[in-house]
Protein backbone atom coordinates (compact mmCIF):
# COMPACT_ATOMS: atom_id res chain seq x y z
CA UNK A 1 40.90 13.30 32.89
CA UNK A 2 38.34 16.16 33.82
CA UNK A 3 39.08 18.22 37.04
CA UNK A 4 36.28 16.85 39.41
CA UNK A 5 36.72 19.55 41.70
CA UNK A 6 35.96 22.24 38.56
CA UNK A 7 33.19 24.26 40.03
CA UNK A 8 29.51 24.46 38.00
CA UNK A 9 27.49 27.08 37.64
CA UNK A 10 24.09 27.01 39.58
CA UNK A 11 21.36 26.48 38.12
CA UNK A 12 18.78 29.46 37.38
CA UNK A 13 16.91 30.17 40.00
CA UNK A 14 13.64 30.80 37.84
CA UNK A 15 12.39 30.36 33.91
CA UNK A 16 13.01 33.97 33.38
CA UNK A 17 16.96 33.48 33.87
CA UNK A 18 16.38 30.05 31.94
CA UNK A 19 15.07 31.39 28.99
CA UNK A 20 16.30 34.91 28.74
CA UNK A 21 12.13 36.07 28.70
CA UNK A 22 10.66 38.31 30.98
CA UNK A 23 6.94 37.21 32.37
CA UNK A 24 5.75 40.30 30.45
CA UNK A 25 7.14 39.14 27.65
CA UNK A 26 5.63 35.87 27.78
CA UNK A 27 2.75 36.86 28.26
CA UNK A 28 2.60 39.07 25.33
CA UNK A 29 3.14 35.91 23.21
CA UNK A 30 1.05 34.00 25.23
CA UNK A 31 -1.85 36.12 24.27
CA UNK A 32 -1.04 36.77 20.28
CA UNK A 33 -1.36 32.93 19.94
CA UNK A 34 -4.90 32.93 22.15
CA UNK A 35 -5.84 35.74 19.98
CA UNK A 36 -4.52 34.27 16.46
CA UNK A 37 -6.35 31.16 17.65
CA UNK A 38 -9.48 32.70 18.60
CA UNK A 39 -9.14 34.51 14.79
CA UNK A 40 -8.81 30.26 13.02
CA UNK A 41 -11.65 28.98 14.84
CA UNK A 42 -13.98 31.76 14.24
CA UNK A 43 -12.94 31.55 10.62
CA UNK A 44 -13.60 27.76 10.94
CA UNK A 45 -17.20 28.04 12.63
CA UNK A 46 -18.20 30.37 9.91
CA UNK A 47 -17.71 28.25 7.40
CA UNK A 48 -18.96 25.40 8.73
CA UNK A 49 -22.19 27.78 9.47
CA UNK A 50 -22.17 28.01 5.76
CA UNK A 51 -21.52 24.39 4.82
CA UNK A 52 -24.20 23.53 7.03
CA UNK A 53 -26.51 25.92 5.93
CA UNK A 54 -26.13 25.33 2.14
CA UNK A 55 -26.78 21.38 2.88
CA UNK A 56 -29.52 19.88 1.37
CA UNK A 57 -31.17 16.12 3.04
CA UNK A 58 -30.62 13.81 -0.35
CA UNK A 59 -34.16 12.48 -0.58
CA UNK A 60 -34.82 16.59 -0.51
CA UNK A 61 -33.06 16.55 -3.88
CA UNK A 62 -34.78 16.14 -7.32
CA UNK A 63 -31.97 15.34 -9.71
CA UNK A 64 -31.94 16.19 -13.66
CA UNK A 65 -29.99 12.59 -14.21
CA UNK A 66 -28.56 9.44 -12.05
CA UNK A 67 -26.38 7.42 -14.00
CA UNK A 68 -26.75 3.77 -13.32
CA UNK A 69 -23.39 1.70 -13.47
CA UNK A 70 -21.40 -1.22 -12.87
CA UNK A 71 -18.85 -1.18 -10.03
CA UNK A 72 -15.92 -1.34 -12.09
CA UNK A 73 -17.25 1.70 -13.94
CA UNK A 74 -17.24 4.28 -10.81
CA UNK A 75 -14.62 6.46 -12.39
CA UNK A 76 -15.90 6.65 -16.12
CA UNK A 77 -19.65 8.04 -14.49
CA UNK A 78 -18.15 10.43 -12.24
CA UNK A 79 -16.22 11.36 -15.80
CA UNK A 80 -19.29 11.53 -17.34
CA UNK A 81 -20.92 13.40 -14.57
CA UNK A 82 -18.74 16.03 -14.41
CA UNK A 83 -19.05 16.68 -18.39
CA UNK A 84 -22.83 16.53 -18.36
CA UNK A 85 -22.49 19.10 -15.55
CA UNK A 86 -19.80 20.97 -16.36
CA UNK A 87 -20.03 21.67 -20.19
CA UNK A 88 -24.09 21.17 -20.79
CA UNK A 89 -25.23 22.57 -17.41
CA UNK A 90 -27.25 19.49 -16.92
CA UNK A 91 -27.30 20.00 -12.68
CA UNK A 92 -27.60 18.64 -10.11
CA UNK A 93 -26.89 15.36 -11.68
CA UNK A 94 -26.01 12.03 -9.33
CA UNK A 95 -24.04 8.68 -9.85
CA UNK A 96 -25.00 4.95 -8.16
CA UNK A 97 -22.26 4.65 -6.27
CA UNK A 98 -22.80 8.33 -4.61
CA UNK A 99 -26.25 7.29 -3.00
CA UNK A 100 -26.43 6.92 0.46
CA UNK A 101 -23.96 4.29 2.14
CA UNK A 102 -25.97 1.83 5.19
CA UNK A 103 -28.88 1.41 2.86
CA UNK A 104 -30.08 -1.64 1.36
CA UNK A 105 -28.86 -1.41 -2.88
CA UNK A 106 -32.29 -1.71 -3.61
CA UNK A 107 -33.83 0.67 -1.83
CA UNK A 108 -30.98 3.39 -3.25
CA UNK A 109 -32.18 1.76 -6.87
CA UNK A 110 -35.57 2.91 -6.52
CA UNK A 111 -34.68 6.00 -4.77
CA UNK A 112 -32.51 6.86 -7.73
CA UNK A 113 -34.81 5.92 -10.68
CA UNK A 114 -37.83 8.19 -9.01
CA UNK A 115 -35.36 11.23 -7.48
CA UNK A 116 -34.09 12.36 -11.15
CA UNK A 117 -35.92 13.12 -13.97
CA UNK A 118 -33.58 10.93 -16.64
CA UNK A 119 -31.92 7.62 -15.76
CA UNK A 120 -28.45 7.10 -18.04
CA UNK A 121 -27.21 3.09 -18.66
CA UNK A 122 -24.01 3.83 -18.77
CA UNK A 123 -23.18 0.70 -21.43
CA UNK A 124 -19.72 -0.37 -21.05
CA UNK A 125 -18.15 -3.43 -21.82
CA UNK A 126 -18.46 -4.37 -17.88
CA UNK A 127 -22.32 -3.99 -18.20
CA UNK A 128 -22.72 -7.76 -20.15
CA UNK A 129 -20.51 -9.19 -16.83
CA UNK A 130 -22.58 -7.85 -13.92
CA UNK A 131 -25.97 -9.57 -13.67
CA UNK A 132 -26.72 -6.04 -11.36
CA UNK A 133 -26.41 -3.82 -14.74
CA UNK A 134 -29.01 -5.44 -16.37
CA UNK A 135 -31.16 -5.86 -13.62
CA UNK A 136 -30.53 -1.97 -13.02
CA UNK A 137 -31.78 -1.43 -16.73
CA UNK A 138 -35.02 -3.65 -16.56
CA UNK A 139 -36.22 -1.87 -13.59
CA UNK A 140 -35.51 1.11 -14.78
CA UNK A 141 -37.64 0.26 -17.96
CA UNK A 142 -40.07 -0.92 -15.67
CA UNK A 143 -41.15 1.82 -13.87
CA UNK A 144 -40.78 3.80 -17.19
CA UNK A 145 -43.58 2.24 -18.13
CA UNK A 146 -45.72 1.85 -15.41
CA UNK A 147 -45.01 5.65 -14.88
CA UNK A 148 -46.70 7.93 -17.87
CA UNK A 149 -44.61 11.31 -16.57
CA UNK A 150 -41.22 8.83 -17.09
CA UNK A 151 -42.04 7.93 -20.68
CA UNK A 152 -38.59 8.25 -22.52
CA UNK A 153 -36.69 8.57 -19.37
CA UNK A 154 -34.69 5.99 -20.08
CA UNK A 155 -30.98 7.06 -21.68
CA UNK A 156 -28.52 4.29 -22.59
CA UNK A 157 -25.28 5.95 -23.24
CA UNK A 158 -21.95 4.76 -25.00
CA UNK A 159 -19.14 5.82 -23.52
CA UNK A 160 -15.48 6.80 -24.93
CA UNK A 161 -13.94 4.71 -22.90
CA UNK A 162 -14.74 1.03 -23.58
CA UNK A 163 -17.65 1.11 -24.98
CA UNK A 164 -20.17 -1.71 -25.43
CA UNK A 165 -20.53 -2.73 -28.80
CA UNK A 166 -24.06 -1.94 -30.38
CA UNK A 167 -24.09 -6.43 -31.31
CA UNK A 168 -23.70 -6.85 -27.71
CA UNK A 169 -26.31 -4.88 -26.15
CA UNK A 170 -29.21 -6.65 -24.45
CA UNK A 171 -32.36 -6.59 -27.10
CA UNK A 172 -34.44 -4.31 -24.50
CA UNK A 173 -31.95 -1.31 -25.37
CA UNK A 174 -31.31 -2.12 -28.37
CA UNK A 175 -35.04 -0.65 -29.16
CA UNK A 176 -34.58 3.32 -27.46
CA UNK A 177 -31.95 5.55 -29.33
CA UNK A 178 -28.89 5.80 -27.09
CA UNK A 179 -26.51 8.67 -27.10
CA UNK A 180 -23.16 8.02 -28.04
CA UNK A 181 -20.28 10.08 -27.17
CA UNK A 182 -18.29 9.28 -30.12
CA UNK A 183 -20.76 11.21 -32.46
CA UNK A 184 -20.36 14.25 -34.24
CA UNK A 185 -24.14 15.29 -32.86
CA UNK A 186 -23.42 14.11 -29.27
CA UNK A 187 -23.95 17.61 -27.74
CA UNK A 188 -27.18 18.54 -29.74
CA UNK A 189 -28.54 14.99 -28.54
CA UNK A 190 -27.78 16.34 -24.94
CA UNK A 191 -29.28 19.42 -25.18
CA UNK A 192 -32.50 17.80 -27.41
CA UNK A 193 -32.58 14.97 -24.71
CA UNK A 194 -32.46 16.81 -21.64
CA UNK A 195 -34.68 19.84 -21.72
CA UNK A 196 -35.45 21.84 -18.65
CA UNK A 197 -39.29 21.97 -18.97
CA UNK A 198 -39.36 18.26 -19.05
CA UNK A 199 -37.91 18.28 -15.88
CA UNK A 200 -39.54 20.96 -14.36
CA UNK A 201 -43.08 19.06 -14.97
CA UNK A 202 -41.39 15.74 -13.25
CA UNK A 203 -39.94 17.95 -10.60
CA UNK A 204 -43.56 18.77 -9.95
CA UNK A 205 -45.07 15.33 -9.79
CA UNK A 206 -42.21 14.40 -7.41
CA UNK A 207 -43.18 17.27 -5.39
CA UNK A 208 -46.64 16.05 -4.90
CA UNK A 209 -45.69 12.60 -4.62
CA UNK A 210 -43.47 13.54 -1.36
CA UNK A 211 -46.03 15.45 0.35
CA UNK A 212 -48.43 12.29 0.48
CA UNK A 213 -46.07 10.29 1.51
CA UNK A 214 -44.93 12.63 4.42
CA UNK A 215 -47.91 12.54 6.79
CA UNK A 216 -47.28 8.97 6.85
CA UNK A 217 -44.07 8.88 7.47
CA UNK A 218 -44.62 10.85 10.27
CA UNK A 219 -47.33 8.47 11.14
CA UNK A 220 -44.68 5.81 11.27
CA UNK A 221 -42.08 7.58 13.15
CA UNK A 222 -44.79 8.74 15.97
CA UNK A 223 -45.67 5.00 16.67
CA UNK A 224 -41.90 3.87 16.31
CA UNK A 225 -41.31 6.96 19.32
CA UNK A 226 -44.11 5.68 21.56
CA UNK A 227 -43.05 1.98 21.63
């Protein structure tokens, strides 16, 4: 057994003894970690400052393409996306499912179809199970033609990946040339397809179109203030 009358030691009589650190010492580290700190979130506010400042309000943005899609096809458009970007320098370009979340599917439709200059039908074999594909293609067709600026805006386009077969596709497309990716000419179809001064000119007519709309939105937003 232990000796219970075995004297202890006392216990320090402050942190210095405790820890072996002198208060100067302390407080030398205590201020290169304020200071080291002070140096992160500076870093962290500038960037955010230019985050912020390089941030664009989406319905501010005139896209060259949306490509419309069926839900199980989210990764083969952001593929696509990414090579129409990337390798063509077809930019800014969008995908459905990147359009504003808390907004009825609609409204993002039509916001889609009249924010970019061309509107790609991504035609998979998914498209003939979704009723929302097709319904995506009509009214893009739709305001195609009810639109003279969006006269061949329309793009239906094969994919690699699961493509769906030409005997398949809805008689509507079957009538406008759609790009395939599988072709030898795919990239001189881009680059015939999607020419900058076509976009320019819708870029322009979206302009216009925005600034009559805006004094009545503002309209709408005084009243909904005042109420």
């Amino acid at each position: 057994m232990g000796h219970t009358n075995s004297k202890q030691n006392p216990p320090p009589n402050n942190m210095e003894e405790a820890t072996g650190v002198s208060a100067d010492q302390r407080d030398i580290k205590q201020n290169h970690k304020l200071h080291s700190l002070s140096s992160d979130i500076e870093g962290i506010s500038t960037n955010l400052a230019d985050v912020h400042s390089s941030d664009e309000d989406p319905k501010d943005v005139f896209y060259k393409f949306v490509i419309l899609h069926g839900g199980n096809d989210t990764d083969e458009a952001n593929r696509l996306l990414h090579l129409l970007e990337n390798k063509f320098c077809i930019k800014p370009g969008i995908i459905f499912a990147e359009m504003p979340s808390g907004r009825h599917v609609l409204q993002n439709l039509n916001d889609a179809i009249n924010q970019s200059a061309w509107t790609i039908i991504l035609l998979t074999e998914h498209f003939l199970s979704e009723a929302w594909c097709e319904f995506q293609s009509y009214t893009s067709l739709m305001n195609a033609l009810n639109k003279q600026h969006k006269y061949n805006s329309v793009i239906p386009l094969r994919p690699l990946n699961n493509p769906l077969p030409r005997e398949k596709t809805p008689c509507v497309l079957q009538t406008i040339n759609a790009l395939e990716e599988d072709s030898p000419g795919f990239g001189q179809q881009v680059e015939k397809i999607f020419q900058e001064s076509k976009y320019r000119q819708q870029k322009a007519i979206w302009k216009k179109e925005r600034i009559k709309e805006r004094p009545m939105s503002c309209w709408n937003d005084e009243r909904q203030l005042n109420r």
